[in-house]
Structure formats: structure tokens, C-alpha cells
Protein backbone atom coordinates (compact mmCIF):
# COMPACT_ATOMS: atom_id res chain seq x y z
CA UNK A 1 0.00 0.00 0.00
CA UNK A 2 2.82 2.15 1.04
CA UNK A 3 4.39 1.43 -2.68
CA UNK A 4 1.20 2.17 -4.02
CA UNK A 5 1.18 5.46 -2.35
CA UNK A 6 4.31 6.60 -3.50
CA UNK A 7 4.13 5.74 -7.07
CA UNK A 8 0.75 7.94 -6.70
CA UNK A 9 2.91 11.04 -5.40
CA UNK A 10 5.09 10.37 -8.07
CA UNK A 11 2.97 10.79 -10.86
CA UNK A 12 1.10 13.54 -9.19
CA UNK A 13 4.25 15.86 -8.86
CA UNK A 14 5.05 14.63 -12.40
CA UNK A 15 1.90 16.22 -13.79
CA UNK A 16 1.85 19.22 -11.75
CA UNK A 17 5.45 20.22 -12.97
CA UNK A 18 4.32 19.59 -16.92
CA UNK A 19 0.84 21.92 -15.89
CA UNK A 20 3.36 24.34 -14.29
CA UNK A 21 5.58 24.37 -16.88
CA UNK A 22 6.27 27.79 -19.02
CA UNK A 23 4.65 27.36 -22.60
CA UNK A 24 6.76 30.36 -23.57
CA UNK A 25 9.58 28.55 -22.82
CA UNK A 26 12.05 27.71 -25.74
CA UNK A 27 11.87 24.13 -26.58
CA UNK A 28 14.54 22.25 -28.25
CA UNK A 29 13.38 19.44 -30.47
CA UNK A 30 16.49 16.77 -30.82
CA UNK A 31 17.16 15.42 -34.16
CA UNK A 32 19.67 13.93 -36.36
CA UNK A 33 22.92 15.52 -35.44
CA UNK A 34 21.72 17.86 -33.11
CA UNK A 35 19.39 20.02 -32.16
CA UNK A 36 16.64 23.05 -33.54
CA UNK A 37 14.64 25.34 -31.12
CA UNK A 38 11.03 25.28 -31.87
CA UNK A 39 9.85 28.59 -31.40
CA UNK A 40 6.31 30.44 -30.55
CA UNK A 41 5.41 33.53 -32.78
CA UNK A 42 6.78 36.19 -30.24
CA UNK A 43 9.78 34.29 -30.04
CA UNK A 44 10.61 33.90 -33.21
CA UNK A 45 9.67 37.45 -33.84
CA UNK A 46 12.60 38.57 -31.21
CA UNK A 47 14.64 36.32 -33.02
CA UNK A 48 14.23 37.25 -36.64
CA UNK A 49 14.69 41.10 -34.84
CA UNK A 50 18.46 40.66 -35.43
CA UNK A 51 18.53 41.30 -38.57
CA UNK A 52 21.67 38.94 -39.28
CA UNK A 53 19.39 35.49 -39.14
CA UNK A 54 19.39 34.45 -42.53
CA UNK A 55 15.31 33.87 -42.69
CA UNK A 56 14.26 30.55 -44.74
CA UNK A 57 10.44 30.18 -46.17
CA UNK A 58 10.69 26.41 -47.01
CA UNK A 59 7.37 25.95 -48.33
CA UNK A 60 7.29 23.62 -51.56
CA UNK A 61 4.42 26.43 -53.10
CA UNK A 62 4.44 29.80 -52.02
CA UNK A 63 1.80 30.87 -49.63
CA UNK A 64 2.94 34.39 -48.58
CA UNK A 65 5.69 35.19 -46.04
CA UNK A 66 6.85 37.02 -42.78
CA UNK A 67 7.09 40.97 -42.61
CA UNK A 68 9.99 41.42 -40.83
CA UNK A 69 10.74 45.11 -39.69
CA UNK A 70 10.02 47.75 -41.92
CA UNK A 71 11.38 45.85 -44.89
CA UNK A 72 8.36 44.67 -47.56
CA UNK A 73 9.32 40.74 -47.25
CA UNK A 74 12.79 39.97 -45.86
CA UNK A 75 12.87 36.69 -46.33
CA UNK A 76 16.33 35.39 -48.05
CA UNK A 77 15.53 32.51 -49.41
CA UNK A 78 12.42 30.52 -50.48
CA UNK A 79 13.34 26.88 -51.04
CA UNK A 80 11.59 23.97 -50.49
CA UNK A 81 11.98 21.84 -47.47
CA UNK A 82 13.20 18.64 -49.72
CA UNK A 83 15.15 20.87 -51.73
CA UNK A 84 17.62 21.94 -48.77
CA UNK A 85 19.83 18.74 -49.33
CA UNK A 86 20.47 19.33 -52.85
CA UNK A 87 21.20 23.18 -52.71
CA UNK A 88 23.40 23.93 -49.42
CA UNK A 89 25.20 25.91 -51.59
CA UNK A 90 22.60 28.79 -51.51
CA UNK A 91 22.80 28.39 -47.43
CA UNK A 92 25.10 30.54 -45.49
CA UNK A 93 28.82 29.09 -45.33
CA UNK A 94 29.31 29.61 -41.55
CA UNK A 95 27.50 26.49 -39.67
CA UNK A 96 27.25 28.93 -36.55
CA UNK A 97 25.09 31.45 -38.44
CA UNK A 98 21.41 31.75 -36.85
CA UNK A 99 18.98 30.42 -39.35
CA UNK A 100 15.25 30.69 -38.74
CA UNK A 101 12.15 28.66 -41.09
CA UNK A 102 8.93 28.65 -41.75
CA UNK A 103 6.25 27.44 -43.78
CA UNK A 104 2.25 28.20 -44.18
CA UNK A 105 1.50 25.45 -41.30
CA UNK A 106 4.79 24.43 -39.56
CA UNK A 107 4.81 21.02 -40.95
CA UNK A 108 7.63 21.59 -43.31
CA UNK A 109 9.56 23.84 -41.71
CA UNK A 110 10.22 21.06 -38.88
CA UNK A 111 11.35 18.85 -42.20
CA UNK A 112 13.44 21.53 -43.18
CA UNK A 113 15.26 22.88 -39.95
CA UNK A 114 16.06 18.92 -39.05
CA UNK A 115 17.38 18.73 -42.58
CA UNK A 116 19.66 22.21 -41.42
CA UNK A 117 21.28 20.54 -38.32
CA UNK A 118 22.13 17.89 -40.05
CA UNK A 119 24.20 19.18 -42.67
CA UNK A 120 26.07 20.90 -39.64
CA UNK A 121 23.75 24.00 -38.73
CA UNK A 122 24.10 24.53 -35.15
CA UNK A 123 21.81 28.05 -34.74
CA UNK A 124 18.69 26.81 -36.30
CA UNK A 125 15.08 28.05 -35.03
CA UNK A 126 11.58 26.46 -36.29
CA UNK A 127 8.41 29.03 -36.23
CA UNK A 128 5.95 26.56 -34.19
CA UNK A 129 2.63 26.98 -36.15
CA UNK A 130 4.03 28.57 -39.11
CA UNK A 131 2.57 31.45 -40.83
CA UNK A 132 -1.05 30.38 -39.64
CA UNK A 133 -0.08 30.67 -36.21
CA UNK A 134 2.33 33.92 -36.88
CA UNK A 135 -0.96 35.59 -38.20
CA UNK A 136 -3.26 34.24 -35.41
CA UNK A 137 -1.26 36.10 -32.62
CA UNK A 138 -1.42 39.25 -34.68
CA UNK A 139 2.30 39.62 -36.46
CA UNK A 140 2.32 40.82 -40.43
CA UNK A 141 2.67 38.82 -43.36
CA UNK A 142 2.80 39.37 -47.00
CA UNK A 143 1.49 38.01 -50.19
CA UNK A 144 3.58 38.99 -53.32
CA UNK A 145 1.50 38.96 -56.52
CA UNK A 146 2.12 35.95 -58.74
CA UNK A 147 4.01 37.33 -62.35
């Protein structure tokens, strides 16, 4: 009974700490050869602030992209997420250099920034939700006009 009791308390403290638990806190998703952070909106907005992170759209058909700043677009490069293999040579050369994606949904962004850390990437951030969830907590995107 005593054993009982304890493995109760146990998973009662267990659950309490994961209710407790900070959802704005960064969470780092593990993956072949390392490691991405998987960000909310707001914290992917601070990070995409510096205006060094080289800013990825990796969706496979365009659906519109992030605003970032004052700048009309300011996304780098749109490539996607099963390309990133085949064209490294279009990412930055410096493995350390922060590198943020997206996509319309968040699905192939996490395809892409796992893809990233494994060719070596070691500053690599996921937008959590993608653009849906970017517009839903009231940041800016963009739609270019098709030519």
C-alpha cells in the first residue's frame, strides 16, 4: 500500500510540474545531429529582430511570407523543405550562423530545420505553427503577386 502510495505522489508531482511548466519557454526538439529550437510567434519574432538570421520560407508552393521590420518581405531565401539537401550551396557558409524557417503550417519547416542541423547547422530556429499561427497572434505577413 505504502508502494502504491508513492508511485501515486510520483505521478502527481510529475503532472503538476508539466501543468506548471512555461509554454513560452524555448523548446529544443532533438534530431539527427543535433538540435533546432522550436519557437512560438513572439519568439521567433525577437529572433528574426536581429537582422543577421538568414530567414528561410521552405514551403514547396508559395503561400505568402513574414514581414519582418520595416522591410516589404525579408525573407532570403524561399526553397523547399526537400530541396535543402540538394542546394546547401545557396545556405550561409558559416555552420554557426542563426537560421530561422517557416512554412504556411509548420509542418515543413520542422522537415526543413532537421534537414539544417544535419548538414552541420548549429543556430537553427523552427516558427511553431508557421505562418497560420504567426498571423493568429497578430504579427504581419505578406502576399507577393504571382508574375
Amino acid at each position: 500500500m505504502k508502494r502504491l502510495f508513492t508511485l501515486l505522489m510520483v505521478a502527481v508531482i510529475a503532472l503538476a510540474s508539466i501543468a506548471c511548466s512555461d509554454p513560452s519557454a524555448t523548446r529544443t526538439i532533438s534530431v539527427n545531429g543535433g538540435s533546432y529550437m522550436w519557437l512560438t510567434p513572439a519568439q521567433f519574432n525577437e529572433f528574426i529582430s536581429d537582422e543577421s538570421v538568414y530567414l528561410i520560407n521552405v514551403d514547396e508552393v508559395y503561400a505568402g511570407e513574414i514581414k519582418r521590420g520595416n522591410q516589404q518581405g525579408g525573407t532570403n531565401l524561399f526553397l523547399g523543405a526537400s530541396k535543402i539537401s540538394a542546394n546547401l550551396d545557396k545556405m550561409p557558409s558559416d555552420k554557426a550562423t542563426k537560421i530561422a524557417v517557416y512554412c504556411a503550417n509548420g509542418l515543413s519547416s520542422q522537415d526543413g530545420a532537421a534537414l539544417l542541423v544535419k548538414a552541420g547547422y548549429t543556430n537553427v530556429a523552427e516558427l511553431n505553427g508557421g505562418l497560420a499561427a504567426w498571423n493568429n497572434q497578430g504579427y504581419q505577413s505578406i502576399t507577393k503577386a504571382s508574375s
